[in-house]
Protein backbone atom coordinates (compact mmCIF):
# COMPACT_ATOMS: atom_id res chain seq x y z
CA UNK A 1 -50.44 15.34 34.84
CA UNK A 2 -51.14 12.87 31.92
CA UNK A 3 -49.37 15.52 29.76
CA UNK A 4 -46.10 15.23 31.83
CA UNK A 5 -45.74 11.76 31.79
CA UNK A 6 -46.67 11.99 28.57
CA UNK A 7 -44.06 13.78 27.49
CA UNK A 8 -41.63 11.92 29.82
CA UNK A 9 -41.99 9.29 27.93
CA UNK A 10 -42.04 10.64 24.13
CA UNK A 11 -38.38 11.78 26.04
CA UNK A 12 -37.43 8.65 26.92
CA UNK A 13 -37.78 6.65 23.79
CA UNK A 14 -36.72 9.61 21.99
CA UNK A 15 -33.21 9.09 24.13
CA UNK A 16 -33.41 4.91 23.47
CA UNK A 17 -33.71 6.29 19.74
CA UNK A 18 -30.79 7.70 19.68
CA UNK A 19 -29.21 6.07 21.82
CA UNK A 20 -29.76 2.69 19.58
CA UNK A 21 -28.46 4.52 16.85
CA UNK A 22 -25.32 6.07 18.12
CA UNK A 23 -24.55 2.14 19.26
CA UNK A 24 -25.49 0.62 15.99
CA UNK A 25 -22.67 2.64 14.20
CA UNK A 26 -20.18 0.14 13.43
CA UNK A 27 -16.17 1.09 13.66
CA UNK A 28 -13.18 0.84 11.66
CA UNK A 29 -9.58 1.75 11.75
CA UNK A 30 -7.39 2.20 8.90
CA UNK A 31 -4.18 0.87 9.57
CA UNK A 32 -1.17 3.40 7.91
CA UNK A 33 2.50 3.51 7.57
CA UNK A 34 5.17 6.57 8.11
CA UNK A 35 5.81 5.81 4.04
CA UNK A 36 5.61 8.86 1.37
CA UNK A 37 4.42 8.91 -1.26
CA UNK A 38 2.31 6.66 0.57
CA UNK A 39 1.09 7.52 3.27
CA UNK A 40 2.82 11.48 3.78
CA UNK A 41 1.97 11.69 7.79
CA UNK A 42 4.23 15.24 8.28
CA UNK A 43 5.47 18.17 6.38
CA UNK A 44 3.75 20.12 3.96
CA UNK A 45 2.49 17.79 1.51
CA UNK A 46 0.59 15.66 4.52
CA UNK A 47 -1.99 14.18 3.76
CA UNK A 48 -1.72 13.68 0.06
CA UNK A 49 -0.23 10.35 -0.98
CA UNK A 50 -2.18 8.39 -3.22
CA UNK A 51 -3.27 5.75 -0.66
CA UNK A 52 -4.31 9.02 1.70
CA UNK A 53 -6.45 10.09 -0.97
CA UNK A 54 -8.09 6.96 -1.77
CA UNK A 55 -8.64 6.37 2.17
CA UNK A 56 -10.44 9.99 2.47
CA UNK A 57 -12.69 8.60 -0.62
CA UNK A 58 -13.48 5.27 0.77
CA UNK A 59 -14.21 7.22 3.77
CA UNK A 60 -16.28 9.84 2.46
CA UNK A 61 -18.45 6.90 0.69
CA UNK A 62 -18.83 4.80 3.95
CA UNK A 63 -20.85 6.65 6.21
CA UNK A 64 -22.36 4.65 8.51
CA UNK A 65 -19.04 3.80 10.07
CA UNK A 66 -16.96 5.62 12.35
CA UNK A 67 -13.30 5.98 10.85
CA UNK A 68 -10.01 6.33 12.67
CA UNK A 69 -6.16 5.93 11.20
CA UNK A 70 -3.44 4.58 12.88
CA UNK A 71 0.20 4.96 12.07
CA UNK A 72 2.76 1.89 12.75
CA UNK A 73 4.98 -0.22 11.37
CA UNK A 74 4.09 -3.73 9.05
CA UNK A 75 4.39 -5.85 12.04
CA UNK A 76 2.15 -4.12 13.66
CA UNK A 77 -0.50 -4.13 10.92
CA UNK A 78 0.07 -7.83 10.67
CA UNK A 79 -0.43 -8.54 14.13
CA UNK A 80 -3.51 -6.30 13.89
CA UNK A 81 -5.27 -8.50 11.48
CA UNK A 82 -3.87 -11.88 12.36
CA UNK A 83 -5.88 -10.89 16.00
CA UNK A 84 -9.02 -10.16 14.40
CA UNK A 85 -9.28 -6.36 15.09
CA UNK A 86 -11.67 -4.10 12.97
CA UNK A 87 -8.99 -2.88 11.14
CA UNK A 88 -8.51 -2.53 6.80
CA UNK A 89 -5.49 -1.42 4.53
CA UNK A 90 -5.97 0.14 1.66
CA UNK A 91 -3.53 -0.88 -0.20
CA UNK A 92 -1.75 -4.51 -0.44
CA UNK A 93 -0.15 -7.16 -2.52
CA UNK A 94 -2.44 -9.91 -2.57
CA UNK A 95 -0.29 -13.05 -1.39
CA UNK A 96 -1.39 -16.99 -0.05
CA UNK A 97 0.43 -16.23 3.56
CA UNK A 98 -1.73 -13.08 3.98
CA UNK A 99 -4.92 -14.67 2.37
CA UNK A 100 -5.00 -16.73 5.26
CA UNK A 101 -5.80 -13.69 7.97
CA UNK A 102 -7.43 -11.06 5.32
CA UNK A 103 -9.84 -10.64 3.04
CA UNK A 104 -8.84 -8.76 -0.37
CA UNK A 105 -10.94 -6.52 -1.92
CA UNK A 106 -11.48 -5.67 -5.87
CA UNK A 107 -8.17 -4.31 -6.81
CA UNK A 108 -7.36 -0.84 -5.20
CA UNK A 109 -4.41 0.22 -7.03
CA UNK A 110 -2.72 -0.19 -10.42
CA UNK A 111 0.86 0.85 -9.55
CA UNK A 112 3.96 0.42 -11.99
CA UNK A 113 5.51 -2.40 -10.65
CA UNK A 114 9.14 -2.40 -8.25
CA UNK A 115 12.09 -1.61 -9.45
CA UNK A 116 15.89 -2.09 -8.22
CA UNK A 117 17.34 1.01 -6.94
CA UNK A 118 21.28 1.35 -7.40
CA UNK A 119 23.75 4.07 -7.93
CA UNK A 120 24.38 5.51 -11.31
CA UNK A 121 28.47 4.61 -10.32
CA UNK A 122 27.49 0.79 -9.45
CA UNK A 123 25.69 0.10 -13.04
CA UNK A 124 28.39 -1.95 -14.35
CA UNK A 125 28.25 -3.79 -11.06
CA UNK A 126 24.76 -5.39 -12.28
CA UNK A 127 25.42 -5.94 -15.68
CA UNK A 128 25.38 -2.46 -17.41
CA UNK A 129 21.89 -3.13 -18.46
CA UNK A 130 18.55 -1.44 -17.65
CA UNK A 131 16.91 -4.78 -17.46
CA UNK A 132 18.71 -6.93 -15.00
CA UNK A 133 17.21 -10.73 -13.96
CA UNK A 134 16.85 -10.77 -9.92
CA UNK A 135 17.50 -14.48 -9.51
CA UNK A 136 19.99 -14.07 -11.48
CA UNK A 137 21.73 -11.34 -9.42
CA UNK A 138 20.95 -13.23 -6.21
CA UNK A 139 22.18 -16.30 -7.77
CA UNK A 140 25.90 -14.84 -7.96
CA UNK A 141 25.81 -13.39 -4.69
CA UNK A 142 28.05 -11.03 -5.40
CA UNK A 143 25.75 -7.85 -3.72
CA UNK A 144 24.09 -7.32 -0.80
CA UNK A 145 20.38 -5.89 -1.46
CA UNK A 146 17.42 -4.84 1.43
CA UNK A 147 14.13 -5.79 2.00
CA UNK A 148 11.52 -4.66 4.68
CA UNK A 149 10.75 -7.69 7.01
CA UNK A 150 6.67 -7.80 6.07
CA UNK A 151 6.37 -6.36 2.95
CA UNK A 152 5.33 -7.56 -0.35
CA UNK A 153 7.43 -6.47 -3.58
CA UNK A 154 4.49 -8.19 -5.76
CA UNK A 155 3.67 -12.07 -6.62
CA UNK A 156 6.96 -12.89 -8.84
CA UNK A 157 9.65 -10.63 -6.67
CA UNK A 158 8.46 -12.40 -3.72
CA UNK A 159 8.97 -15.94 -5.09
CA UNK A 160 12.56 -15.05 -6.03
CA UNK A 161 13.59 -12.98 -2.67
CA UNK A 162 11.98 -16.24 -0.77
CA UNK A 163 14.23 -18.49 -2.59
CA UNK A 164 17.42 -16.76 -0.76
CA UNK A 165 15.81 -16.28 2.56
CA UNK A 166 18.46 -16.29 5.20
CA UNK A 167 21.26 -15.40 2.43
CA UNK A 168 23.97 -12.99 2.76
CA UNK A 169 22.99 -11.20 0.12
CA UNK A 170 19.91 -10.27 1.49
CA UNK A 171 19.52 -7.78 4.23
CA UNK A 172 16.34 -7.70 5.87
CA UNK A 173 15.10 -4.77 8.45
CA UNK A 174 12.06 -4.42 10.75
CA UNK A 175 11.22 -0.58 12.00
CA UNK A 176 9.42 2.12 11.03
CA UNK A 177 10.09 4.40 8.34
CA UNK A 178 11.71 1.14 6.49
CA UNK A 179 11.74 2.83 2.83
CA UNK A 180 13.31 6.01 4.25
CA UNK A 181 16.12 3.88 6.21
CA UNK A 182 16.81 2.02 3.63
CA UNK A 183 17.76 4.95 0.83
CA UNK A 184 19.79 6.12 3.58
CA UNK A 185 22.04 2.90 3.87
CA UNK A 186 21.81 2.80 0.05
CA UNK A 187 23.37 6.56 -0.04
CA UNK A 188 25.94 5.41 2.52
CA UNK A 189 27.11 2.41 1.09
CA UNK A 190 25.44 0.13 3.88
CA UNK A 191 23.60 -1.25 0.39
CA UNK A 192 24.13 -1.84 -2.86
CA UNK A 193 20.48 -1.84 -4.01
CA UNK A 194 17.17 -2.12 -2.69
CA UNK A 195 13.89 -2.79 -4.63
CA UNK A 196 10.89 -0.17 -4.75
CA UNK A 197 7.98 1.26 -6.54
CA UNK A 198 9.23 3.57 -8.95
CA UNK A 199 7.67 6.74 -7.65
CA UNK A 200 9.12 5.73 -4.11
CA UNK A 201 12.27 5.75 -5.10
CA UNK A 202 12.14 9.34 -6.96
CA UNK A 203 10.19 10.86 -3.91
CA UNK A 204 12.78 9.80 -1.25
CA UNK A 205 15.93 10.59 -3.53
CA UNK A 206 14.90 13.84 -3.55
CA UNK A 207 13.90 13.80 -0.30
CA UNK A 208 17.68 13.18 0.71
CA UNK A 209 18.48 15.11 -2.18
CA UNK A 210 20.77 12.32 -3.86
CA UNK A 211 18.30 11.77 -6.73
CA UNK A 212 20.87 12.57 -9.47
CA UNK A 213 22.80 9.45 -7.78
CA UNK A 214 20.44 7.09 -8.46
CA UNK A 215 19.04 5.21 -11.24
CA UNK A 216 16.58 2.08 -11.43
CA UNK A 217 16.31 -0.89 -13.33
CA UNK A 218 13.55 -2.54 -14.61
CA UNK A 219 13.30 -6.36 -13.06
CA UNK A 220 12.61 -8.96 -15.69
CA UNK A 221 10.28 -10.93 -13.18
CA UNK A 222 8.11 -8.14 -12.49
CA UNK A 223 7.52 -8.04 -16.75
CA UNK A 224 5.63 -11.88 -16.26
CA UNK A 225 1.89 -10.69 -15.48
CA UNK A 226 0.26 -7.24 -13.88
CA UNK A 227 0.08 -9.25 -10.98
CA UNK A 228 2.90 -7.26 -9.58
CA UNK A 229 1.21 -4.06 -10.64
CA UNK A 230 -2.26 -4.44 -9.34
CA UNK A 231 -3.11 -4.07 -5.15
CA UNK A 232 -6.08 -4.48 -2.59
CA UNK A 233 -7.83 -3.07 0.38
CA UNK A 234 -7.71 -5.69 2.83
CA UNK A 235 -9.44 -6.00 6.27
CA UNK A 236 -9.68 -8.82 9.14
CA UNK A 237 -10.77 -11.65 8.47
CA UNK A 238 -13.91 -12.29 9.96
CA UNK A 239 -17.90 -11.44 9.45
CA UNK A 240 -17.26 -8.18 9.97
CA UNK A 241 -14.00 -7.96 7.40
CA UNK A 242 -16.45 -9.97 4.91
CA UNK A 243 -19.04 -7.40 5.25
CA UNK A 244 -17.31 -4.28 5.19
CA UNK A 245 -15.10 -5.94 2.35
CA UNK A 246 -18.45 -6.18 0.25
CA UNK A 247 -19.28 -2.42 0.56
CA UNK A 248 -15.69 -1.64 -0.07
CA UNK A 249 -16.11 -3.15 -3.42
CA UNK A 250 -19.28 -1.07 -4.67
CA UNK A 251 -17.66 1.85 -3.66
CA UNK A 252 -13.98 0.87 -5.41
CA UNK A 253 -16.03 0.03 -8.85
CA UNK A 254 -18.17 3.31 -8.63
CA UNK A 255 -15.14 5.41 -7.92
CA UNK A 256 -12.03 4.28 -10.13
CA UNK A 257 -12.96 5.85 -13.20
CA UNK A 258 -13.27 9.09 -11.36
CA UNK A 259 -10.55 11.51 -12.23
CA UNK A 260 -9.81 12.40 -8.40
CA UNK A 261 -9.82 8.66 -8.16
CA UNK A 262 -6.68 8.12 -11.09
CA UNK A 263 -4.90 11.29 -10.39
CA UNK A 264 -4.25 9.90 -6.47
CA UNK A 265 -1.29 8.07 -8.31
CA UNK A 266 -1.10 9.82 -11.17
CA UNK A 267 0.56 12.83 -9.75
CA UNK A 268 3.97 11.15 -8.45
CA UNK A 269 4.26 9.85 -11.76
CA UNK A 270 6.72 11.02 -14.44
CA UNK A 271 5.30 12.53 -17.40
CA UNK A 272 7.16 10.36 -19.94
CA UNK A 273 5.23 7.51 -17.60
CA UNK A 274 1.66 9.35 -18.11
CA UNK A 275 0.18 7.99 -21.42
CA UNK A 276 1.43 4.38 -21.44
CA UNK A 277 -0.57 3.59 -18.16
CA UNK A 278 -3.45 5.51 -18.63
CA UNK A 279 -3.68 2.94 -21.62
CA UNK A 280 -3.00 0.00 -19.36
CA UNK A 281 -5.75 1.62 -16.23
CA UNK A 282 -8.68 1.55 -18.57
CA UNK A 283 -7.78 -1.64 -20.39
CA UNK A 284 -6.39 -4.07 -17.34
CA UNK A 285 -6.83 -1.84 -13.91
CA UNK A 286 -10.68 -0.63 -14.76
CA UNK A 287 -11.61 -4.39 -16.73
CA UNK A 288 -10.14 -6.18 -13.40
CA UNK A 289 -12.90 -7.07 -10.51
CA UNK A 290 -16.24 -6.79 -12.52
């Protein structure tokens, strides 16, 4: 008899064990966005974006957490954090409106920085140089460009696209699949230009196979610091946020000198792109957050 309760209760706590451990496992969701080359959330190359890749690897090296991914648009991720959820990005522009609901991270990403998007037929129309100055551009009103309601072009593209808030010349759009919507209106004629990362812009051209219609142009602003080239994780702001924020970080350093770590981004790159910013990861993107 002493055996059986015996055993009953080597059961028992053996359950509470577990049980204690299962609810000791902390949470968090990984808020993404229907944006290739991105997030790629269908067709065959799903999956592999660079920030996909970089999620699977902060995943992989943050066990004692229980991941999940949602898809939805930047008002919804913004809403997400500003309420306090346990929910991260891995991969944002660092700016003072957001540093007031999030906490940043080391930085995540070293990206080339946005670029304007126009037709090859409309170059004259800016200036007929690669180079073109965007407050400048916005200055003469004289085109109408797009940008996504919630999202961050980088520090110095931001300051000027505030300055003409509420402008004519400025269209802005809230939805999903902004990027894609937006090259669409471009190939109609709905735009005359729209700003974007560079390997954005090839990835969806193709995509709606009008690639050979486009060109980009570097924007002067963007050539001020790597501030508009470098990116964060960033999570809730709260304890939790704080303390997840702080493993996030040991992981990032340990991990962004890996080659599956660099070749994330490095494969929507073009190859004349390829040796000028492996220079510039090891010398600013590796060297920043130490």
């Amino acid at each position: 008899m002493r055996h059986y309760i015996y055993l009953l209760v080597s059961v028992f706590l053996l359950t509470l064990g577990l049980t204690g451990s299962t609810q000791a496992m902390d949470s968090v969701t990984w808020m993404e966005a229907n944006a290739p080359p991105f997030f790629i959330l269908e067709g065959d190359q799903k999956g592999q974006g660079y920030e996909d890749v970089v999620t699977d690897i902060l995943k992989e090296n943050l066990p004692e957490y229980t991941h999940k991914e949602i898809a939805a648009n930047l008002s919804r991720h913004i809403y997400s954090f500003k309420a306090e959820e346990k929910v991260c990005n891995v991969g944002l522009f660092k700016t003072p409106e957001r540093e007031e609901f999030l906490y940043f991270s080391t930085p995540s990403f070293f990206t080339l920085p946005t670029v304007l998007v126009i037709k090859k037929k409309d170059y004259t129309t800016f200036g007929g140089s690669k180079e073109i100055l965007l407050d400048n551009l916005l200055k003469e009103g004289k085109v109408t460009l797009g940008r996504a309601a919630g999202r961050s072009y980088g520090k110095h593209v931001d300051e000027v696209l505030d300055r003409y808030k509420g402008k004519d010349t400025l269209f802005v759009f809230e939805g999903d699949s902004l990027s894609r919507n937006f090259f669409k209106m471009l190939q109609k004629g709905r735009l005359d230009g729209l700003i974007a990362l560079p390997e954005e812009a090839l990835y969806l051209a193709e995509l709606l196979n009008f690639r050979d219609e486009i060109m980009t142009l570097t924007i002067k602003e963007n050539q001020l610091s790597y501030q508009s080239w470098i990116s964060y994780v960033g999570c809730s702001k709260t304890e939790w946020g704080k303390e997840i924020i702080e493993k996030i970080n040991q992981v990032l350093l340990a991990q962004r000198p890996t080659n599956r770590y660099r070749a994330a981004y490095e494969r929507w790159l073009d190859e004349s792109s390829l040796t000028g910013y492996r220079r510039l990861y090891e010398t600013v993107f590796l060297e920043a957050g130490k």
